[in-house]
N, C-alpha and C. Protein backbone atom coordinates (compact mmCIF):
# COMPACT_ATOMS: atom_id res chain seq x y z
N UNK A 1 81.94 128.93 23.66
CA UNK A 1 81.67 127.83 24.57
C UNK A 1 80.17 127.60 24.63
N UNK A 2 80.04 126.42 23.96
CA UNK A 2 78.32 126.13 24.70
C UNK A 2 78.25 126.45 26.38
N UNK A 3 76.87 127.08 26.26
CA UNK A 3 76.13 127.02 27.11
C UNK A 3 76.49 128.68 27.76
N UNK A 4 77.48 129.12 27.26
CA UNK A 4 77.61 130.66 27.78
C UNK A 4 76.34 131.66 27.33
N UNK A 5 76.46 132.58 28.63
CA UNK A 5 75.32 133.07 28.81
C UNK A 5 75.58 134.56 27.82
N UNK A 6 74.87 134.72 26.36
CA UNK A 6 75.40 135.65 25.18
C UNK A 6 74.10 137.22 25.82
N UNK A 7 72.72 136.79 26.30
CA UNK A 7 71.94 137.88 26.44
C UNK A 7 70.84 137.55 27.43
N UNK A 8 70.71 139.01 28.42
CA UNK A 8 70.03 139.05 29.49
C UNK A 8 69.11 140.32 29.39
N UNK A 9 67.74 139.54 29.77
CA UNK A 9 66.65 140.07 29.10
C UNK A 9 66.23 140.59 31.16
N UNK A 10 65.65 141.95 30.90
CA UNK A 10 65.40 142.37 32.37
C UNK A 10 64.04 143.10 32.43
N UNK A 11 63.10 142.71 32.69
CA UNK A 11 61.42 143.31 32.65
C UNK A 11 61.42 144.65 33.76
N UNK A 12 60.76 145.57 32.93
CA UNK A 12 60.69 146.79 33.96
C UNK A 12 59.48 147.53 33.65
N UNK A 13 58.13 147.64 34.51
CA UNK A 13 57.06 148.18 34.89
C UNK A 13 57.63 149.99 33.86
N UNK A 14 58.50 150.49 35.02
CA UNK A 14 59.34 151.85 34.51
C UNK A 14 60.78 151.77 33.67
N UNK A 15 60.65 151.86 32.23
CA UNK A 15 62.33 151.14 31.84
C UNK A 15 63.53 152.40 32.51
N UNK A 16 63.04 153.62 32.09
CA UNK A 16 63.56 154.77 32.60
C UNK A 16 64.09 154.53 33.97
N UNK A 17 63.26 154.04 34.85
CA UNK A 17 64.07 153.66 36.02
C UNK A 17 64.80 152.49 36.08
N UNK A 18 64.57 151.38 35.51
CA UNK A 18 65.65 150.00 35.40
C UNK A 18 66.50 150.14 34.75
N UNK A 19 66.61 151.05 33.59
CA UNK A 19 67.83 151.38 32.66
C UNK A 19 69.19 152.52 33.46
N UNK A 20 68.51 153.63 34.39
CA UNK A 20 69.33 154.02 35.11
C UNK A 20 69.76 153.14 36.73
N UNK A 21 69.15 151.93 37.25
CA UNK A 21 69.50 151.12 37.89
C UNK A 21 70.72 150.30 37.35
N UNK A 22 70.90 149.44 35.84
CA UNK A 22 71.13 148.72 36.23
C UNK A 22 72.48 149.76 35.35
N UNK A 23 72.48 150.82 34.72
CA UNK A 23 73.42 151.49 34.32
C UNK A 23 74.46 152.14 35.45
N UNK A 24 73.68 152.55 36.25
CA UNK A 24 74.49 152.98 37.76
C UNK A 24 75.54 151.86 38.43
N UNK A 25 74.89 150.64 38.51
CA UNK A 25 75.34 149.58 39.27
C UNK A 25 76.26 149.15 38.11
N UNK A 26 76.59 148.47 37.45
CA UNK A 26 77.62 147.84 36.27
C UNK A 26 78.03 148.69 35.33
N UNK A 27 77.40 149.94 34.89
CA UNK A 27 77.94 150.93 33.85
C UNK A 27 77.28 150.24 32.82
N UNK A 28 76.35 149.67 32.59
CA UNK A 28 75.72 149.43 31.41
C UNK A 28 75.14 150.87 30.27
N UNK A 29 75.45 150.92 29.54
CA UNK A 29 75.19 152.37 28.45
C UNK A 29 73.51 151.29 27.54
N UNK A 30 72.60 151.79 28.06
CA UNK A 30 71.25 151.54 27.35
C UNK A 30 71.18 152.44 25.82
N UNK A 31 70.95 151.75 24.97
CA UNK A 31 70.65 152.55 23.57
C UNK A 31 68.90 152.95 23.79
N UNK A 32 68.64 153.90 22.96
CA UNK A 32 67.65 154.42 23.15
C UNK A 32 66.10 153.01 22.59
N UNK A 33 65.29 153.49 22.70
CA UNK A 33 63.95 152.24 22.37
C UNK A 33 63.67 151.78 21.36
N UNK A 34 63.74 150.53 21.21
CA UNK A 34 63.29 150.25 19.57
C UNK A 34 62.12 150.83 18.98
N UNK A 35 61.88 151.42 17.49
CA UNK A 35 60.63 152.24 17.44
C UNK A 35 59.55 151.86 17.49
N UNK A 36 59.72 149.65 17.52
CA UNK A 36 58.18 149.35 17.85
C UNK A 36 57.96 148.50 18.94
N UNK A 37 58.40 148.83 20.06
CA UNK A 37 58.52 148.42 21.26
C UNK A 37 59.59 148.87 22.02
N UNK A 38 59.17 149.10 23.12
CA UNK A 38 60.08 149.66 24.68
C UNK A 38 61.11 148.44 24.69
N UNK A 39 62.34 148.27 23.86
CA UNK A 39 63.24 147.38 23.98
C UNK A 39 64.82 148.43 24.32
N UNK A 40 65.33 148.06 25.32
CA UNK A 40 66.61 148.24 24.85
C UNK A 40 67.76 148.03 25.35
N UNK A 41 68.58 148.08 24.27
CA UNK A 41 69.60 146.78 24.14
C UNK A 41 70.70 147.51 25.18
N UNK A 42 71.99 147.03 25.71
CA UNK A 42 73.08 147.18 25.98
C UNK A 42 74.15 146.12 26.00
N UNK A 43 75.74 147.10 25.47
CA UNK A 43 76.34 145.58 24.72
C UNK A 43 77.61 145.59 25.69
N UNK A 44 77.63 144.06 26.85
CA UNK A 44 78.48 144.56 27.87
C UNK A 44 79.84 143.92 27.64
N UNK A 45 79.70 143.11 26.41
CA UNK A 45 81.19 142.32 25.59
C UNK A 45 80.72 142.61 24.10
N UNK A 46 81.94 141.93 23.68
CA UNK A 46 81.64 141.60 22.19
C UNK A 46 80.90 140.45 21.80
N UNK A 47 80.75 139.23 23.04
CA UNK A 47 79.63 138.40 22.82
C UNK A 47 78.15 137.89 24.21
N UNK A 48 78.46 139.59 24.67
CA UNK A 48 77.56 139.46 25.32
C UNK A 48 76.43 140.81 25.56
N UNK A 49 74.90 140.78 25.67
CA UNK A 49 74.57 141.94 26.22
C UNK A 49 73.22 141.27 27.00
N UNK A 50 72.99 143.09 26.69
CA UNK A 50 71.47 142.74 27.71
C UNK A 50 70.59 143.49 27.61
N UNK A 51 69.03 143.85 27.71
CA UNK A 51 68.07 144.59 27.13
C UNK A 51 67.11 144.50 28.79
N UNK A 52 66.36 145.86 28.43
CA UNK A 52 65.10 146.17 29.42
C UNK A 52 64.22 146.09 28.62
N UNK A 53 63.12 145.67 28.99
CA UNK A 53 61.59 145.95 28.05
C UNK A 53 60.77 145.89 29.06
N UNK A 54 59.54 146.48 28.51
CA UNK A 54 58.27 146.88 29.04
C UNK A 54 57.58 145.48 29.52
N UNK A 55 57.51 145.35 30.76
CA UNK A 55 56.53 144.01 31.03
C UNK A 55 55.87 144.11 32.65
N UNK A 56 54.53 144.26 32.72
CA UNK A 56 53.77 144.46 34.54
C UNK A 56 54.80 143.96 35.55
N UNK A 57 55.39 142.47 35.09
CA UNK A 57 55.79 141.47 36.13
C UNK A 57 56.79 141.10 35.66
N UNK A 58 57.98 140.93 37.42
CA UNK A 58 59.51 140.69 37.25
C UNK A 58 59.54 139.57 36.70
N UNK A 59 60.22 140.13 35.72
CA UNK A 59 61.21 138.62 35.06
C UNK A 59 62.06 138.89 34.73
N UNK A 60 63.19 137.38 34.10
CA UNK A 60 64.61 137.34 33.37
C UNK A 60 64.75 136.38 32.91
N UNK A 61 65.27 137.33 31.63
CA UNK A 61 64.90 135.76 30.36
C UNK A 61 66.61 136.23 30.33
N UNK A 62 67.93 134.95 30.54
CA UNK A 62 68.58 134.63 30.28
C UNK A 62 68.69 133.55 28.76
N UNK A 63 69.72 134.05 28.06
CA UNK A 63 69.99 133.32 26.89
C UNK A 63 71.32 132.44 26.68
N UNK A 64 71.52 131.28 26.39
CA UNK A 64 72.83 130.52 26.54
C UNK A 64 73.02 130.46 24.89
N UNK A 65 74.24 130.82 24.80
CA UNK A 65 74.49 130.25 23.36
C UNK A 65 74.83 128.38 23.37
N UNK A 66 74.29 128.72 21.86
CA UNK A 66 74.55 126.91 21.35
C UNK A 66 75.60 127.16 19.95
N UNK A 67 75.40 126.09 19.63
CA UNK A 67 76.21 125.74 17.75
C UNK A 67 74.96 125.26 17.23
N UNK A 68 74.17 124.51 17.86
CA UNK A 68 73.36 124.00 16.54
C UNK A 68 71.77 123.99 17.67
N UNK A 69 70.89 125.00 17.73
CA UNK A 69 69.46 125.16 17.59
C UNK A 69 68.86 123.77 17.98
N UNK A 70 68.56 123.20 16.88
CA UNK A 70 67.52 122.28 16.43
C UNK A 70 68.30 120.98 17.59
N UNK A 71 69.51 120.51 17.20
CA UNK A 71 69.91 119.68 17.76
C UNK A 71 69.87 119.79 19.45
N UNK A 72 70.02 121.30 20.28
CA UNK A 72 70.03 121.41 21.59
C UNK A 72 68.56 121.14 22.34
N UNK A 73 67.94 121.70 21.56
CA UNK A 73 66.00 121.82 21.73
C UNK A 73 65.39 120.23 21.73
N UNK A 74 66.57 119.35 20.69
CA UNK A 74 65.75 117.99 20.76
C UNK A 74 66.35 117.31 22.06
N UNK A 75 67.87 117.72 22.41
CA UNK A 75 68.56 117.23 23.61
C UNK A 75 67.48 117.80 25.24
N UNK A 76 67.35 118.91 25.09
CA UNK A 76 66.14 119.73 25.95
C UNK A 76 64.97 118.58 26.32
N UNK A 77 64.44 118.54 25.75
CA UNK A 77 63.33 117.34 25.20
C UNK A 77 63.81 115.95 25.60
N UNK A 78 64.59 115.47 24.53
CA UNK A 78 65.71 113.83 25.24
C UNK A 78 65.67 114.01 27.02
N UNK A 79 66.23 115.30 27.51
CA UNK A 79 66.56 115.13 28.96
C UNK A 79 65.38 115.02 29.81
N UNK A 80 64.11 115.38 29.37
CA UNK A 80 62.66 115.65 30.23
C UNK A 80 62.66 117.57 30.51
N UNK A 81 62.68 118.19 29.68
CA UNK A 81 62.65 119.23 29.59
C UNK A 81 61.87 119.67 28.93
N UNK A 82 61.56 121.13 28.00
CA UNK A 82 60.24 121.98 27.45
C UNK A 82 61.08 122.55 26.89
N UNK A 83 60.96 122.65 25.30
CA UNK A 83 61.61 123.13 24.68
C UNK A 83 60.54 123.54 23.21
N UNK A 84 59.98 125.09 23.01
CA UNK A 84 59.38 125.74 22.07
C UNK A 84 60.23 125.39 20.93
N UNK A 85 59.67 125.84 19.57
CA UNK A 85 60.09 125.36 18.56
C UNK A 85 61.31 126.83 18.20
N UNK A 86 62.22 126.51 17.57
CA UNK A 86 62.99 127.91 17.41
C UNK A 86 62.09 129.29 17.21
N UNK A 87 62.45 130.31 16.79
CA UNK A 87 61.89 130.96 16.09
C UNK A 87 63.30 131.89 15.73
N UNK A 88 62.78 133.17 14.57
CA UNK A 88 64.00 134.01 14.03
C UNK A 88 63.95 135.43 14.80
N UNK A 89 65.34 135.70 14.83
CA UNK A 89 65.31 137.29 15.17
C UNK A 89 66.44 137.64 13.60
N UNK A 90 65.57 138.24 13.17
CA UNK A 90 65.80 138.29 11.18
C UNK A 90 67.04 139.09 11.17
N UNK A 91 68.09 138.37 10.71
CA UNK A 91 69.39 138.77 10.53
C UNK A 91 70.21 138.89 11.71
N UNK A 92 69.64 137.98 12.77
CA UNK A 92 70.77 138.00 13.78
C UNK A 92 70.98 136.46 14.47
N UNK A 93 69.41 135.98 14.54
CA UNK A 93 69.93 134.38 15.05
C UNK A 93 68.48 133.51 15.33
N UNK A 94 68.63 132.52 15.71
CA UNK A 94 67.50 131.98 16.37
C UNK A 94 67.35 131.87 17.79
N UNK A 95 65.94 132.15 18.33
CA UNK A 95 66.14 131.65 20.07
C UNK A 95 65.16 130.50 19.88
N UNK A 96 65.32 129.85 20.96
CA UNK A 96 63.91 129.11 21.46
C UNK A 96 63.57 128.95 23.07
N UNK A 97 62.54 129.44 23.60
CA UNK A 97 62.56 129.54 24.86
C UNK A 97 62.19 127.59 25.59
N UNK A 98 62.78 127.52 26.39
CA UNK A 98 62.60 126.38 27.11
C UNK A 98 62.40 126.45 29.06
N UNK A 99 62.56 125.13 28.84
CA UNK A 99 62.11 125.04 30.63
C UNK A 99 62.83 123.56 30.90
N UNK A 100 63.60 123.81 32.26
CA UNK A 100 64.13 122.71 32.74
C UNK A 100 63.42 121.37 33.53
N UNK A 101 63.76 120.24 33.86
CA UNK A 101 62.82 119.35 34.48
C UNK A 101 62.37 120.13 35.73
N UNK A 102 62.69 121.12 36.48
CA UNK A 102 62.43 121.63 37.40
C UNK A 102 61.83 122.79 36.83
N UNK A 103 60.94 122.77 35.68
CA UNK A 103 60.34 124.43 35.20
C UNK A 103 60.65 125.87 35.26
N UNK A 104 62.36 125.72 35.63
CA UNK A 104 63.22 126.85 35.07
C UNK A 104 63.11 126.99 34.20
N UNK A 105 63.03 128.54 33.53
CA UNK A 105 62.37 129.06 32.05
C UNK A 105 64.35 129.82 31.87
N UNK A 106 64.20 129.20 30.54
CA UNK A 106 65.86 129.76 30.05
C UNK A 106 65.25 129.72 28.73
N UNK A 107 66.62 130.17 28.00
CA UNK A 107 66.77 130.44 26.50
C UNK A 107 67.84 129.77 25.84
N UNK A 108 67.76 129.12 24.61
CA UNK A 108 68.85 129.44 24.32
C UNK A 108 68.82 129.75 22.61
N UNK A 109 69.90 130.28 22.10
CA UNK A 109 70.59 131.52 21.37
C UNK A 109 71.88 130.59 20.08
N UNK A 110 71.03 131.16 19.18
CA UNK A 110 72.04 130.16 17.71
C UNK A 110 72.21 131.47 17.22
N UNK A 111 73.63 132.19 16.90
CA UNK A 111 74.01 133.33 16.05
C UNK A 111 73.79 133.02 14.54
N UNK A 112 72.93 133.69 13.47
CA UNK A 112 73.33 132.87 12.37
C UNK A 112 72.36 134.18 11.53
N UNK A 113 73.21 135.02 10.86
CA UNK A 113 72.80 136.19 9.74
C UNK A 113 71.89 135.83 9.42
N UNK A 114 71.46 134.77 8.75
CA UNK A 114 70.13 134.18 7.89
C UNK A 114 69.23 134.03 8.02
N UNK A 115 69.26 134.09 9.59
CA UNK A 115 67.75 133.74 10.17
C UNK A 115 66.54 134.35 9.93
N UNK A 116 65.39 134.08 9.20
CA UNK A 116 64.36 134.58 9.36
C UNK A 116 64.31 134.83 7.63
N UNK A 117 65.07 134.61 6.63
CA UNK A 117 65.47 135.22 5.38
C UNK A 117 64.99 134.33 4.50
């Protein structure tokens, strides 16, 4: 379904402590850190997860899946919105971060092996 929410991104000063927060509260199972950055993932469907990373200040980068990238980012834009240019996460998909007419910061998320290749 467009517009479902596929990955939820959660900023933590201490990940050690947000990873046993948000694991306590929902049973989220955190994989250990990516080796070149404090990332990490947890997978709470088969088309959904969610990651902690290292960042001073609270945030949440929510991700919506699309079908087609390029075409949602120009609709983003068409509506009076902010919409970055894609970019790749290499062999898993494209994101592009955006912002709503009201400067809500969202994501959204194209699945596609090739990306970045």
């Amino acid at each position: 379904m467009a517009g479902e929410i596929v990955h939820y991104e959660i900023a933590a000063q201490d990940s050690d402590r947000a990873s046993a927060f948000w694991s306590g509260l929902f049973g989220w199972e955190f994989g250990p850190a990516m080796p070149e950055m404090d990332y990490r993932m947890a997978q709470m469907s088969d088309s959904q997860g969610a990651a902690i990373f290292h960042a001073d200040k609270p945030q949440v980068n929510v991700y919506h899946l699309v079908d087609d990238i390029d075409a949602s980012t120009a609709k983003v834009r068409e509506l009076g919105g902010e919409a970055d240019d894609k970019a790749p996460v290499p062999g898993h998909g494209w994101f592009a971060a955006c912002k709503d007419t009201e400067g809500n910061a969202f994501h959204l998320w194209q699945a596609d092996a090739s990306a970045g290749q």
